[in-house]
Protein backbone atom coordinates (compact mmCIF):
# COMPACT_ATOMS: atom_id res chain seq x y z
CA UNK A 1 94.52 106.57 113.45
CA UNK A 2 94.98 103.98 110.44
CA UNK A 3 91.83 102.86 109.44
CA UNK A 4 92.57 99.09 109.58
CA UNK A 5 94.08 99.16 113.40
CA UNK A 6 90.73 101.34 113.81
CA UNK A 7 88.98 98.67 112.10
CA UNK A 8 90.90 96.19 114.23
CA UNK A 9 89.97 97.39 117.50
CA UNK A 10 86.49 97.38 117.20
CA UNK A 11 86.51 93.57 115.81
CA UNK A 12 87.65 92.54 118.32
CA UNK A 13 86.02 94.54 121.43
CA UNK A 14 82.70 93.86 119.53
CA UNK A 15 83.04 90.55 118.08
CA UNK A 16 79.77 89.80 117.12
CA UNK A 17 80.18 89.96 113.43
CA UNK A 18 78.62 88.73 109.94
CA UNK A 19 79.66 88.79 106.28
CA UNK A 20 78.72 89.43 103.43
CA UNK A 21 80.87 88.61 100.43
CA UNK A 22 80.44 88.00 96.67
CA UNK A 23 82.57 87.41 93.37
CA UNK A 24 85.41 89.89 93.89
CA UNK A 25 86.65 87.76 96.84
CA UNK A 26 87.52 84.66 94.50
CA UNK A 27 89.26 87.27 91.99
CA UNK A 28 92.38 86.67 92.92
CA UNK A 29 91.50 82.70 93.49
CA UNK A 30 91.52 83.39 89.26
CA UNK A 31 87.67 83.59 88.74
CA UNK A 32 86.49 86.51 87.03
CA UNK A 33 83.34 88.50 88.27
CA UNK A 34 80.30 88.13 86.40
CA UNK A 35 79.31 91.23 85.73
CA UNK A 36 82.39 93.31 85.19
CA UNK A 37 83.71 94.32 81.62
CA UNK A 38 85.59 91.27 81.37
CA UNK A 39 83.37 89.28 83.19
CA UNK A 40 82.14 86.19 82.27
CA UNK A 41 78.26 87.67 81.18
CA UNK A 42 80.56 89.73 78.71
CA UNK A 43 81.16 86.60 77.02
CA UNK A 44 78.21 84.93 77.68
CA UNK A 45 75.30 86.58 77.96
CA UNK A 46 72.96 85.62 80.87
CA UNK A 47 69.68 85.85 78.68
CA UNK A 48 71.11 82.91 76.64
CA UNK A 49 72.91 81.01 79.70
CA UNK A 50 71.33 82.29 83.08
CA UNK A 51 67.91 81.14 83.25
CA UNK A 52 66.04 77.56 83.93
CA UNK A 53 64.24 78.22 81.13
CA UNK A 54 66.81 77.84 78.90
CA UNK A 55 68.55 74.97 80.76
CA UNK A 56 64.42 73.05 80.29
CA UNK A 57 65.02 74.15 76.70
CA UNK A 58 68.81 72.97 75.66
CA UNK A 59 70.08 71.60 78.82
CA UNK A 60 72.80 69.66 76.42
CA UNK A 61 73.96 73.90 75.71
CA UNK A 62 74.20 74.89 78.90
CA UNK A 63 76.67 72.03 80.15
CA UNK A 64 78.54 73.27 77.40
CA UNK A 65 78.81 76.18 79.20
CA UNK A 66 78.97 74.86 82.31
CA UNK A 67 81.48 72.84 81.40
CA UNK A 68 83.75 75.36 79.88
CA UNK A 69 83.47 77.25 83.00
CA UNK A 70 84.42 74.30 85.45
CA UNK A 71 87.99 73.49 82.72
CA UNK A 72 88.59 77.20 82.94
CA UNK A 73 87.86 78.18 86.96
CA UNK A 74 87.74 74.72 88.46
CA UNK A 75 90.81 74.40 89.81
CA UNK A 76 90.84 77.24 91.30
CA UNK A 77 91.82 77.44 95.48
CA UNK A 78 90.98 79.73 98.41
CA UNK A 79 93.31 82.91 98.62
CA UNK A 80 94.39 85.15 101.70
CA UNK A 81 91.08 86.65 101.74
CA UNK A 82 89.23 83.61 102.10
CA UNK A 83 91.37 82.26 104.72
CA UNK A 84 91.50 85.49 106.97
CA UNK A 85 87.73 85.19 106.98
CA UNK A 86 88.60 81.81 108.26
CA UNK A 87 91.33 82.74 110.75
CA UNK A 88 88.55 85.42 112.20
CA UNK A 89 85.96 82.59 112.79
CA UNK A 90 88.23 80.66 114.53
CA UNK A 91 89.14 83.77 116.70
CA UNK A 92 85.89 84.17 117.41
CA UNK A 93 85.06 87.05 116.09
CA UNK A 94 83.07 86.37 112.17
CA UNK A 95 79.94 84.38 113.03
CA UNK A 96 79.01 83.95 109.67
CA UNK A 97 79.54 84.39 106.34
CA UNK A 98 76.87 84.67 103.64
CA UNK A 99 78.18 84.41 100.41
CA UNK A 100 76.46 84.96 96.92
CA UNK A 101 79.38 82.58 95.02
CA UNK A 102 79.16 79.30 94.16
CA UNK A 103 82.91 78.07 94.60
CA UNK A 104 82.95 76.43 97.89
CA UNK A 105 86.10 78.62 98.76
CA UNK A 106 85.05 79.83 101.50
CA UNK A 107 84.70 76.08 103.32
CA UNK A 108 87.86 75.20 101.62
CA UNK A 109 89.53 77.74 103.46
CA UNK A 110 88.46 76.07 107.15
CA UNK A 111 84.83 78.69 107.37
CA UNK A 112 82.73 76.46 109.30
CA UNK A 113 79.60 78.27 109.10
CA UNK A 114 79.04 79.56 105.17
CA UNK A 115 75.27 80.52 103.72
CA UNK A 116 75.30 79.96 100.06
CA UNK A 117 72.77 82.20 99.16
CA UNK A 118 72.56 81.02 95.24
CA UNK A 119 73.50 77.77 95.88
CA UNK A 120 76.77 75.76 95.07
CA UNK A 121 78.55 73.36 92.39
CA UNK A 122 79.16 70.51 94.50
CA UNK A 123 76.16 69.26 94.18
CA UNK A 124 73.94 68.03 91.52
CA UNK A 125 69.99 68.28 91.55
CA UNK A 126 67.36 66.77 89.04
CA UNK A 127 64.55 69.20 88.78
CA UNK A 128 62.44 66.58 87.63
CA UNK A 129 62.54 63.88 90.65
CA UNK A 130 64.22 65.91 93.12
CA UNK A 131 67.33 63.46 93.73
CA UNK A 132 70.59 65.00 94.47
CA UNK A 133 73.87 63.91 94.12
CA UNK A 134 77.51 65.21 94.62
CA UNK A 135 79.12 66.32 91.55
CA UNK A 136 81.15 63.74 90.51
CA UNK A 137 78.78 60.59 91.46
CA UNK A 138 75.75 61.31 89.39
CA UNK A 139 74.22 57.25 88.28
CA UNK A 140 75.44 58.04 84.68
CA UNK A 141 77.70 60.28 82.70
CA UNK A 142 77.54 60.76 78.48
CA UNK A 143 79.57 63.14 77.12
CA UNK A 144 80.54 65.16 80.50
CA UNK A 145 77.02 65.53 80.82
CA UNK A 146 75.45 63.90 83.78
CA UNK A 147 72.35 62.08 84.16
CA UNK A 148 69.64 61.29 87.35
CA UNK A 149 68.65 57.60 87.83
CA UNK A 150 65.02 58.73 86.54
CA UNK A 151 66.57 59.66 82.92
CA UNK A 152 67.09 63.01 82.62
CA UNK A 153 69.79 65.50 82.78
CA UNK A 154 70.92 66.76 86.21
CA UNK A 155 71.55 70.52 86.98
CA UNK A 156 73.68 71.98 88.85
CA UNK A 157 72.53 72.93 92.56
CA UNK A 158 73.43 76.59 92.11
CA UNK A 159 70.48 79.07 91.33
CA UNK A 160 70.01 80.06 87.74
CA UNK A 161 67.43 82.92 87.12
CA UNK A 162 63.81 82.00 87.47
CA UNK A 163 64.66 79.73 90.74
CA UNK A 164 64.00 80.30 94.04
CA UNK A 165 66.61 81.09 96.49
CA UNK A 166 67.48 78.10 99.53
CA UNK A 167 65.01 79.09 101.69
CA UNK A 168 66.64 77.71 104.74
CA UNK A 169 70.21 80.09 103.78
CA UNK A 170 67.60 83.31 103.51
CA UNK A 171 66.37 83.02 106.38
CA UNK A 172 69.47 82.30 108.38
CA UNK A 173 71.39 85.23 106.26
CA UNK A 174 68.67 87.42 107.50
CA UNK A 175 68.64 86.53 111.54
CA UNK A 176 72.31 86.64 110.85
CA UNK A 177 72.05 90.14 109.80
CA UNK A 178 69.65 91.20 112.42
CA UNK A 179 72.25 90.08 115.62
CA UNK A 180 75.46 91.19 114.53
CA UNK A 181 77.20 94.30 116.00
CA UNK A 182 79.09 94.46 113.47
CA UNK A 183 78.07 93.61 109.23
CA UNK A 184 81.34 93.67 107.01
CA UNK A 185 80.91 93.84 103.02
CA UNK A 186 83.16 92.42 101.38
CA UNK A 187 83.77 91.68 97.39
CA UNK A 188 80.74 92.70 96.47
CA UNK A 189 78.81 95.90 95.38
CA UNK A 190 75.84 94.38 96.96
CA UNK A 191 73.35 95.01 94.04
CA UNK A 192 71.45 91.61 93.53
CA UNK A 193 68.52 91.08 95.37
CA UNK A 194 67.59 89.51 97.75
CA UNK A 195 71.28 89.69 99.48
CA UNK A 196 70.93 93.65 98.89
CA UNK A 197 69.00 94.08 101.87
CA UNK A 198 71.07 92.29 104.00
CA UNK A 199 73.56 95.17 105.01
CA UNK A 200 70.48 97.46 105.19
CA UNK A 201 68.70 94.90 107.77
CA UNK A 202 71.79 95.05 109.80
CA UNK A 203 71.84 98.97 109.49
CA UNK A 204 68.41 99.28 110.82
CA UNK A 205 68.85 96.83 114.16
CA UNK A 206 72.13 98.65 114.86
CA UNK A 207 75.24 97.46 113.17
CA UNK A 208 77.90 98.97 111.99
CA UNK A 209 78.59 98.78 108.53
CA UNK A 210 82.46 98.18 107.31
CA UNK A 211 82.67 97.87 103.54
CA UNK A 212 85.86 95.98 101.64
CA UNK A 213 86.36 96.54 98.54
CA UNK A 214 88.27 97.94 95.43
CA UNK A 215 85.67 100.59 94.26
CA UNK A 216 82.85 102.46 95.48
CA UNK A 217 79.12 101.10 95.95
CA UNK A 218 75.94 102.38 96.04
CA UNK A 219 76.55 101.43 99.61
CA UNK A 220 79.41 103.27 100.05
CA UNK A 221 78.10 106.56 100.87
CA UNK A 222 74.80 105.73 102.03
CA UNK A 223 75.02 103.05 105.29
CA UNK A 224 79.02 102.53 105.48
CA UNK A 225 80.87 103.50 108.80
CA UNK A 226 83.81 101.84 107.93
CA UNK A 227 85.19 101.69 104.47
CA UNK A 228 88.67 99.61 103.77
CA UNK A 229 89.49 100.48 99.89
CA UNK A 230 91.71 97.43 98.45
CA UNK A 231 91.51 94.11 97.75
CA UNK A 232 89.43 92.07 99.94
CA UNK A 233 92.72 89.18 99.77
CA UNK A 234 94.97 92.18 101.20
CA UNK A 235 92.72 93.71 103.47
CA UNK A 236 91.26 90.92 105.37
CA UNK A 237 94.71 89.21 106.53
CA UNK A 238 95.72 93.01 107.67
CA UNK A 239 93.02 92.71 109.73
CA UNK A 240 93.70 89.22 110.89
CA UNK A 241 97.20 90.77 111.79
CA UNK A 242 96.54 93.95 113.66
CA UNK A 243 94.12 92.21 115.90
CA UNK A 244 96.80 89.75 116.50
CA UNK A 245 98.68 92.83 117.68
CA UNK A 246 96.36 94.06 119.28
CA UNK A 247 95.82 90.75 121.37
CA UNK A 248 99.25 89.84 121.81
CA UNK A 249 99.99 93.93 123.08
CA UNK A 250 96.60 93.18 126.02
């Protein structure tokens, strides 16, 4: 049997599933991974850029960066991936997806119920005061770089290195994990920690494990029933369309 109407079938008998994705679902949206050859770490190495303490340091170099990043990426929309992960909410069958990017692609798509594990870029958060505001209302603005109504220099609300993962997302990822039937993979070799032991915490309460993705993972042979090699923005709407089939067929 093809391995996607396989894959189909027990979507939707089960349907009781959560997600898992990272950067090689916004690939084809035109944002590079981070960590690949050509990633963006390759050109900017994450010692330098990565970590609070350099933002407390030079915060003026790292909207540079940031900056560069947002004229590069920024425009940047939701592909067919995105929005078959959105199609399968609405059917019912994805409960959630926890995702380890910061794009927002995922709620752009119509995904109601998104966990942004390392935060996101609509927002900006002062880690002096605590005030947040969205992106493109901070109280003042000199040379692209924004500022809090206390004086200093807002940061992004996405996690650098050396901050402490949204506590509230964790924990949610986590029970999300635990309850699903079902725990897809998808764009990501699932490496970084914390969000690495998602997939095994939904291994150990019973779920089956269906991996999507270009390449193996250390994943791959270890907890994965299910693996769909490709593109996560060609496999997902195959899905979307065989259980379509599948529903329309009784």
């Amino acid at each position: 049997m093809d391995r996607i109407r396989k894959a189909a079938e027990i979507l939707l008998r089960k349907k009781n599933t959560a997600v898992l994705t990272g950067s090689g679902i916004s690939v084809d949206s035109g944002i590079p991974t981070f960590r690949c050859s050509q990633g963006i770490w390759s050109q900017y190495p994450p010692k330098e850029y990565a970590f609070l303490k350099n933002f407390k340091k030079d915060p003026v170099k790292l909207w540079r960066f940031f900056n560069r990043l947002a004229d590069e990426f920024g425009h940047a929309r939701p592909n067919a991936g995105h929005f078959a992960l959105a199609e399968l909410e609405r059917m019912g069958i994805v409960r959630s997806i926890a995702t380890q990017n910061i794009d927002a692609l995922h709620q752009e798509a119509g995904s109601r119920d998104v966990l942004e594990l390392h935060g996101n870029s609509r927002l900006l958060r002062c880690i002096f005061c605590g005030n947040v505001y969205e992106k493109n209302h901070p109280p003042e603005v000199i040379d692209r770089i924004p500022f809090c109504a206390c004086g200093k220099i807002l940061k992004p609300d996405f996690i650098l290195f050396g901050e402490d993962l949204p506590d509230q997302a964790m924990k949610k990822a986590f029970q999300e994990a635990k309850q699903a039937s079902i725990y897809i993979i998808a764009g990501t070799s699932a490496d970084v920690a914390p969000a690495n032991r998602l997939p095994y915490r939904a291994k150990s309460r019973g779920a089956l494990i269906m991996e999507i993705n270009t390449g193996q993972t250390d994943l791959t042979h270890t907890i994965v029933d299910i693996r769909l090699r490709g593109s996560t923005s060609v496999i997902l709407p195959r899905l979307v369309e065989e259980i379509q089939l599948l529903q329309s067929t009784g």
